[in-house]
N, C-alpha and C. Protein backbone atom coordinates (compact mmCIF):
# COMPACT_ATOMS: atom_id res chain seq x y z
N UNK A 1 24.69 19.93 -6.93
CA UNK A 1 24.45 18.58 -6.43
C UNK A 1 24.99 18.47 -5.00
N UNK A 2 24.11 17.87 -3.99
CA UNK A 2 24.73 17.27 -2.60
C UNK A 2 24.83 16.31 -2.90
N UNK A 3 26.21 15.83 -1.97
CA UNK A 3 26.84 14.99 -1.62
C UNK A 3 26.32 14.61 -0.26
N UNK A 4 26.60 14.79 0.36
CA UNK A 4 25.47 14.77 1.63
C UNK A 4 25.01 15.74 2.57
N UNK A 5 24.13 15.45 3.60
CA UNK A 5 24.16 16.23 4.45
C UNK A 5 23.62 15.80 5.75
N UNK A 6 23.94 16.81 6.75
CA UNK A 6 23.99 16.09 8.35
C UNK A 6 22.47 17.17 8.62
N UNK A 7 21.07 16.78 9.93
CA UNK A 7 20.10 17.27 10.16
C UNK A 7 20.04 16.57 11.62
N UNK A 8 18.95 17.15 11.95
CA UNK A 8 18.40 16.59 13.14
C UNK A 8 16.98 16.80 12.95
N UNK A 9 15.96 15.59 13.48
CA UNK A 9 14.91 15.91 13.29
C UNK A 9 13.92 17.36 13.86
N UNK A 10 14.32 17.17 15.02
CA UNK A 10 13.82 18.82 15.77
C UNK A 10 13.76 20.04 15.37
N UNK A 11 14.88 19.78 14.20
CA UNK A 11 15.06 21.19 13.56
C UNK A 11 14.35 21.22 12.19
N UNK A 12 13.63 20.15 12.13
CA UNK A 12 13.12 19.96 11.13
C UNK A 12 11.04 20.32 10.93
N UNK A 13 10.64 21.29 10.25
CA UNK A 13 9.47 22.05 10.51
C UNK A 13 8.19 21.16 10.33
N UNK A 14 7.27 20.93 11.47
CA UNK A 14 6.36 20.00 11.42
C UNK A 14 4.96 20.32 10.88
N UNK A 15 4.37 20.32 10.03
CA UNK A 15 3.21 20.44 8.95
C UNK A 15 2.43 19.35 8.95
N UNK A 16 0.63 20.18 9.32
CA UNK A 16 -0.38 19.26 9.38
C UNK A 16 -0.13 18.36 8.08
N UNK A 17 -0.98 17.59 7.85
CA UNK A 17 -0.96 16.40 6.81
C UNK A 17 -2.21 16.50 6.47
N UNK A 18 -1.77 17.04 4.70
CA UNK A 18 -3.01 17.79 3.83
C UNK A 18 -4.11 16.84 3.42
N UNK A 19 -4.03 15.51 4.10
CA UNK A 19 -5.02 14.51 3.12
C UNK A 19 -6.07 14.97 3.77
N UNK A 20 -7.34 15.52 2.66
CA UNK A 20 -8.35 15.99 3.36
C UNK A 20 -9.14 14.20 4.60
N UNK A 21 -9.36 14.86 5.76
CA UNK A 21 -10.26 14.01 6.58
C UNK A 21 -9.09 13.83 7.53
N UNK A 22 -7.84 13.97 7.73
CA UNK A 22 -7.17 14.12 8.56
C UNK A 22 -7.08 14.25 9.82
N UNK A 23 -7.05 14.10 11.13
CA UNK A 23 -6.56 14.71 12.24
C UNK A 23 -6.03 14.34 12.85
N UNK A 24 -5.32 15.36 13.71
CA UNK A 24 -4.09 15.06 14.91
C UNK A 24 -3.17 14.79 14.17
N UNK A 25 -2.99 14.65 12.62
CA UNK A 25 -2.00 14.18 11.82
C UNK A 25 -0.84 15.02 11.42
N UNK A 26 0.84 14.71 11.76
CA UNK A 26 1.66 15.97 11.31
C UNK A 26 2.63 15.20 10.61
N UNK A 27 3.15 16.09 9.75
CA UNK A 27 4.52 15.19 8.97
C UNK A 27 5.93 16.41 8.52
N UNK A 28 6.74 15.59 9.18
CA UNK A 28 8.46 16.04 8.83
C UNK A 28 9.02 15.45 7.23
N UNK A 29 9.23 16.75 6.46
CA UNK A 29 10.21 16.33 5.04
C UNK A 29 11.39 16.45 5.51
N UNK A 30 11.96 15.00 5.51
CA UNK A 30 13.49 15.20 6.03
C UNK A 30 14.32 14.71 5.12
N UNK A 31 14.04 14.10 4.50
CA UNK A 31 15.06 13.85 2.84
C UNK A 31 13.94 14.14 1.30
N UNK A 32 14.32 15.36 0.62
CA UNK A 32 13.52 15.30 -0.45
C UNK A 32 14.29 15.55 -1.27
N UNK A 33 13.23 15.50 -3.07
CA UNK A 33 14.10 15.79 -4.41
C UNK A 33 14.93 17.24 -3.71
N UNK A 34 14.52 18.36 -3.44
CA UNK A 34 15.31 19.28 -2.93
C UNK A 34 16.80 19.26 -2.07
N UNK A 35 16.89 17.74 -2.09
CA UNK A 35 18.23 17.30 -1.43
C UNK A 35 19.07 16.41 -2.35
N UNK A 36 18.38 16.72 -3.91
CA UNK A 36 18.97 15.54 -4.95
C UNK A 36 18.80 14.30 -4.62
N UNK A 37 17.57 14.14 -3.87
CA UNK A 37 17.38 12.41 -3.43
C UNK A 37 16.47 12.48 -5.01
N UNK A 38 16.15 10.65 -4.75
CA UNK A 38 15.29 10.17 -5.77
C UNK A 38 14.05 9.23 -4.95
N UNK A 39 13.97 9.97 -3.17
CA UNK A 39 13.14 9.37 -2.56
C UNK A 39 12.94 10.07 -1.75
N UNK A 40 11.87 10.81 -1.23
CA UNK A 40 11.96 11.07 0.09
C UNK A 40 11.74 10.41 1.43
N UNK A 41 12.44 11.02 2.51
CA UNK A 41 12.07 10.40 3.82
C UNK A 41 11.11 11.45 4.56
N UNK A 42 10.16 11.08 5.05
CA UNK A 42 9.55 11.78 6.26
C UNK A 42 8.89 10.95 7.19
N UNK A 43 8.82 11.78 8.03
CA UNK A 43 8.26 11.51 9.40
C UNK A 43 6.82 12.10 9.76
N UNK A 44 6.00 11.23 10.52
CA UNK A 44 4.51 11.31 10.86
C UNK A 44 4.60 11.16 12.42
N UNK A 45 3.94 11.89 12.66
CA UNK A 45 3.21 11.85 14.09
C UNK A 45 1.73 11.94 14.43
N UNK A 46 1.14 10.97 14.25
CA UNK A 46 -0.27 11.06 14.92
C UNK A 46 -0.80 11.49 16.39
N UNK A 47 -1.09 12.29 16.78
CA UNK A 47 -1.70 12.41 18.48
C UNK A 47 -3.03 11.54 18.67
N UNK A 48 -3.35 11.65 20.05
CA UNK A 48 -4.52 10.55 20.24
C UNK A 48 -5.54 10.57 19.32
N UNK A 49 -6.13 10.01 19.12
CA UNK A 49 -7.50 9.81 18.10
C UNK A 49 -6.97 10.10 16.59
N UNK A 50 -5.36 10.43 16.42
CA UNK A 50 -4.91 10.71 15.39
C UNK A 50 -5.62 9.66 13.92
N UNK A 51 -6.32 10.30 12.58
CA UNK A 51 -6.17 9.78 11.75
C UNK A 51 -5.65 9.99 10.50
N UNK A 52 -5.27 9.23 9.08
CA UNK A 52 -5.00 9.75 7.72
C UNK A 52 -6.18 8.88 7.05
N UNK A 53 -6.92 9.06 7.02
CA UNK A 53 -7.69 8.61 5.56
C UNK A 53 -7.93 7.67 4.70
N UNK A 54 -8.90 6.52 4.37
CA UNK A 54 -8.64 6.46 3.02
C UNK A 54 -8.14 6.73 1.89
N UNK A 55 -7.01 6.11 1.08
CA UNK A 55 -6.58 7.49 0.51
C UNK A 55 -5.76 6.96 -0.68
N UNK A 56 -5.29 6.97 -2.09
CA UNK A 56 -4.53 6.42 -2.87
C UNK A 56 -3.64 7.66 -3.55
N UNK A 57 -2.37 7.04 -4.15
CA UNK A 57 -1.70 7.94 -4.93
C UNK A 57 -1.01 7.16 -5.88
N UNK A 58 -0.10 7.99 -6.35
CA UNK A 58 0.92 6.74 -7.73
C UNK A 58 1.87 6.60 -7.09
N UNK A 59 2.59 7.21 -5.52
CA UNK A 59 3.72 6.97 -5.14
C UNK A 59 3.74 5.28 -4.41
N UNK A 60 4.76 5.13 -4.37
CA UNK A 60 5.01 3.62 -3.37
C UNK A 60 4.91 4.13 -2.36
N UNK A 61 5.24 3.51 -1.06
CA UNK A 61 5.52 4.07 0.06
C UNK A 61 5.98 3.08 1.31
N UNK A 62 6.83 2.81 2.24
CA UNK A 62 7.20 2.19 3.53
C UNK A 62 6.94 2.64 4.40
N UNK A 63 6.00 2.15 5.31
CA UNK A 63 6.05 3.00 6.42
C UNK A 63 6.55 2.00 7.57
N UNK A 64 7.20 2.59 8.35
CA UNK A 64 8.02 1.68 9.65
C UNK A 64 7.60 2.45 10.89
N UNK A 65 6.65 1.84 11.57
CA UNK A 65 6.56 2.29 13.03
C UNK A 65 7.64 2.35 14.41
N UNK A 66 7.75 3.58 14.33
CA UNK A 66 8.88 3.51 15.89
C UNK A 66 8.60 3.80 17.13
N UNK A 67 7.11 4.27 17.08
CA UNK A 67 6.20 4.67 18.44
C UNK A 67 5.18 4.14 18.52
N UNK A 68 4.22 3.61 19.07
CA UNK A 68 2.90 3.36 19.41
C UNK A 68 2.73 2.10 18.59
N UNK A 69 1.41 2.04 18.57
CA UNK A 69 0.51 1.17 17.72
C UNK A 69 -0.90 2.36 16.84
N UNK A 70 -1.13 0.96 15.76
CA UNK A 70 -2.06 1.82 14.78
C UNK A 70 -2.63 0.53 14.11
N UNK A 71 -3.69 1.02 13.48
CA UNK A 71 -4.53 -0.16 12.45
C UNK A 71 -4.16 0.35 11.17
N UNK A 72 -3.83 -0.19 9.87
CA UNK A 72 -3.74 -0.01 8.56
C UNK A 72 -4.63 -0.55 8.35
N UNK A 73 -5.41 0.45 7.18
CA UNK A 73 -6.40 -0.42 6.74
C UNK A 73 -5.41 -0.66 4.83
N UNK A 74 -4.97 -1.51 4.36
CA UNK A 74 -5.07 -1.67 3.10
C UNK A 74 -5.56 -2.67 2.19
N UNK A 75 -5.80 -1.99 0.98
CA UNK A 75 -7.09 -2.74 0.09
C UNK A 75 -8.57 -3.59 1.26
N UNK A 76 -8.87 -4.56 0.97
CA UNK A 76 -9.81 -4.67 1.95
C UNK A 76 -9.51 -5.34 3.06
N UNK A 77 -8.13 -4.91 3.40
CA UNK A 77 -7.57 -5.86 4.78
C UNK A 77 -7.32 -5.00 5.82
N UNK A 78 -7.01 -5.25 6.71
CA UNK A 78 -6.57 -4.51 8.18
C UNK A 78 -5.57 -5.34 8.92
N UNK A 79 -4.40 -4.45 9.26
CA UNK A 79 -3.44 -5.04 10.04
C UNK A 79 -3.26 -4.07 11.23
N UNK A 80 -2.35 -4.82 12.14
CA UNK A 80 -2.53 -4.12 13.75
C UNK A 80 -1.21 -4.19 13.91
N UNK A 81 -0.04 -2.48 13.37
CA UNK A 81 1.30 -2.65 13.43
C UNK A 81 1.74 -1.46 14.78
N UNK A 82 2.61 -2.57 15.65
CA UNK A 82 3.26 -1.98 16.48
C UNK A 82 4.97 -1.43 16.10
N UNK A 83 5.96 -0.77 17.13
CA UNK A 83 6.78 -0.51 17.56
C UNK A 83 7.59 -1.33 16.20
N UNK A 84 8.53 -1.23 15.60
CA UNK A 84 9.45 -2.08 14.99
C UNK A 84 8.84 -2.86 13.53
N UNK A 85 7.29 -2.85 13.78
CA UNK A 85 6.47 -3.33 12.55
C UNK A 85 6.77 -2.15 11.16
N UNK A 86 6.89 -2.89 10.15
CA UNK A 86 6.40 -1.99 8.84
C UNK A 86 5.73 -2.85 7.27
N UNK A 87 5.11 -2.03 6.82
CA UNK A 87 4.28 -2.57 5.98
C UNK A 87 5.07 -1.34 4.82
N UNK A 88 4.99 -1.85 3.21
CA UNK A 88 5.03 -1.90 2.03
C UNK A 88 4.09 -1.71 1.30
N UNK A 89 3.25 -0.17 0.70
CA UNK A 89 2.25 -0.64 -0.28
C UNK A 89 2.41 0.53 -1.30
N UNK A 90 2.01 -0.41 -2.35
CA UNK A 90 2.46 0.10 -3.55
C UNK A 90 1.48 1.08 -4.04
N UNK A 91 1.64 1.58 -5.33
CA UNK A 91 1.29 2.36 -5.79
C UNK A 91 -0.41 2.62 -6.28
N UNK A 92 -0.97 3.09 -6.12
CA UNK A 92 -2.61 3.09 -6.61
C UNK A 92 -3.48 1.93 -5.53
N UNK A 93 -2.79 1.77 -4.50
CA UNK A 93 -3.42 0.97 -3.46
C UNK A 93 -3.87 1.47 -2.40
N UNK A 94 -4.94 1.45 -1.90
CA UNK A 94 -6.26 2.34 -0.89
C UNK A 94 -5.53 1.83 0.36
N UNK A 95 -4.89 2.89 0.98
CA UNK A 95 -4.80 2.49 2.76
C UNK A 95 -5.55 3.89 3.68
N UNK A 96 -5.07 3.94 4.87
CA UNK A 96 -5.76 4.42 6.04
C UNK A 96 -4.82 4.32 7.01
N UNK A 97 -4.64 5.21 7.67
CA UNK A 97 -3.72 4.88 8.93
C UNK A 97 -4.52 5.58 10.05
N UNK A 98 -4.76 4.85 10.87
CA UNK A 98 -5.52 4.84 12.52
C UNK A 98 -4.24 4.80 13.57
N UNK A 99 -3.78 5.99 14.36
CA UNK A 99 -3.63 5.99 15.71
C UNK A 99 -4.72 5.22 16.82
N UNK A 100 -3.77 4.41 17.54
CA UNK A 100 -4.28 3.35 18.74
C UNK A 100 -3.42 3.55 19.77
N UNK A 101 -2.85 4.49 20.38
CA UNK A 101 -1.95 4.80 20.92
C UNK A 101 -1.91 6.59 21.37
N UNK A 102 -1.31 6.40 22.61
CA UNK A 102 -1.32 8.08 22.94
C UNK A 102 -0.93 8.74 21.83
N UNK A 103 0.52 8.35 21.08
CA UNK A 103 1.23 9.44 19.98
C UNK A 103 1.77 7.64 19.46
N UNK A 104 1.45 8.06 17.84
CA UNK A 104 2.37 7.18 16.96
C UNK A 104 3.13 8.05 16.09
N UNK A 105 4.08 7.57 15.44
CA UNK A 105 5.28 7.56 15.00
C UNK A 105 5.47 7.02 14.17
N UNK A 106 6.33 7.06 13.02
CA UNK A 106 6.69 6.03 12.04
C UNK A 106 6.91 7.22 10.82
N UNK A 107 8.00 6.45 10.27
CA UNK A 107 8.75 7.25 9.02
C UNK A 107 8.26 6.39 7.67
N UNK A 108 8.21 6.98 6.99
CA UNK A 108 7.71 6.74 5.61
C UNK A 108 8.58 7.61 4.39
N UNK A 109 8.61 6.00 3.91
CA UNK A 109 9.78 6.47 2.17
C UNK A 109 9.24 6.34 1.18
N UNK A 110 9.33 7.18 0.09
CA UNK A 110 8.79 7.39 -0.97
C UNK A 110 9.37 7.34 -2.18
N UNK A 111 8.82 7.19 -3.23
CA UNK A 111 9.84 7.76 -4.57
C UNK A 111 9.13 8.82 -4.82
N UNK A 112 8.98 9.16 -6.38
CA UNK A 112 8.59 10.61 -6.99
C UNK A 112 8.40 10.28 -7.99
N UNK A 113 7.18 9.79 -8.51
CA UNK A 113 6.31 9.32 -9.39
C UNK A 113 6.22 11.12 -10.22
N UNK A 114 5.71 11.16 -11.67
CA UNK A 114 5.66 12.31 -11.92
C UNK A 114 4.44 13.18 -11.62
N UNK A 115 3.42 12.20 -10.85
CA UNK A 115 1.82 12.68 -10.64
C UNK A 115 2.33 12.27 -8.86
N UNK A 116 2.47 13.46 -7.95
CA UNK A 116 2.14 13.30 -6.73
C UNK A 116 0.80 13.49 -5.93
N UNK A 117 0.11 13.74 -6.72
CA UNK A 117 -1.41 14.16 -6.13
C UNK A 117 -2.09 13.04 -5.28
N UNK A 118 -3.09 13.06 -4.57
CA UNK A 118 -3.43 12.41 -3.54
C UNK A 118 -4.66 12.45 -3.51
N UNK A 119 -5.53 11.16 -3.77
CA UNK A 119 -7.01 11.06 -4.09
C UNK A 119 -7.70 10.36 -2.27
N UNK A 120 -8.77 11.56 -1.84
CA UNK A 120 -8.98 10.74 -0.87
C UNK A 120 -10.35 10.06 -0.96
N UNK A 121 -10.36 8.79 -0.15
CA UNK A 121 -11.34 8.30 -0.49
C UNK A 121 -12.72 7.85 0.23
N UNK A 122 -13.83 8.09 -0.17
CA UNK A 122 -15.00 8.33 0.78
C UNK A 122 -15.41 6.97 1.73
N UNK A 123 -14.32 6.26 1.92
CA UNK A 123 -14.38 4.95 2.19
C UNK A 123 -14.30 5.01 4.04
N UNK A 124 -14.79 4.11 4.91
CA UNK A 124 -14.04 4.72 6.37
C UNK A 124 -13.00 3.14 6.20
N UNK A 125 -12.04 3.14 7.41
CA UNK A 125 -11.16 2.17 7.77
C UNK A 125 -11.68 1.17 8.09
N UNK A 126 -12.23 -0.29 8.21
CA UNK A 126 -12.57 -1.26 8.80
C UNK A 126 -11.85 -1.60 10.09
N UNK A 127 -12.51 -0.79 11.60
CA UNK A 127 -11.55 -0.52 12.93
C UNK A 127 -11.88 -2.27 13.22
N UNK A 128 -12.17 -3.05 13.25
CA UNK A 128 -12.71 -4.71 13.70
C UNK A 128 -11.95 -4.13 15.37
């Protein structure tokens, strides 16, 4: 069991982001079950035209923007979150994340549902 531990993000290994339809999309595991959490933390970086998908799972998820701007698309709504913005969506709920911005940013927390799999969906984002 950890008790804790000290990281830095840089040192931390950056991996495309498997949701098929993806691009420009990368993500940092920086707190996982492998650290005796019961949540993980990671980090996303979109580049320009960066997208993630339509897309649902059983996990929850937070995502908090600390760079740029982006459109969420969730369920049949769309929001326009900048710098300091974060949105909450739960579990088995259809979102999308759109880069609007040179490079976005934003960390996202999770739990660990016992089904992590990731359904994507043939849906596009509503860009309005």
């Amino acid at each position: 069991m950890v008790d804790y531990f000290v990281s830095n993000i840089k040192e931390v290994k950056m991996d495309r982001v498997l949701v098929n339809g993806s691009k420009n999309a990368f993500i940092q595991w920086l707190v996982t079950k492998e650290n005796d959490s019961n949540y993980a933390v990671r980090k996303f970086t979109l580049l320009r035209d960066g997208i993630i998908p339509m897309h649902i799972h059983k996990y929850q998820e937070t995502v908090v923007v600390t760079k740029g701007k982006c459109k969420v698309c969730v369920s049949d709504k769309v929001y326009e979150l900048k710098e300091g913005d974060y949105i909450f969506i739960n579990s088995n709920v259809k979102h999308a994340i759109i880069n609007e911005s040179d490079q976005l940013e934003f960390f996202c927390i999770i739990d660990y549902p016992d089904d992590m799999s990731i359904i994507t969906l043939n849906e596009d984002c509503n860009k309005k």
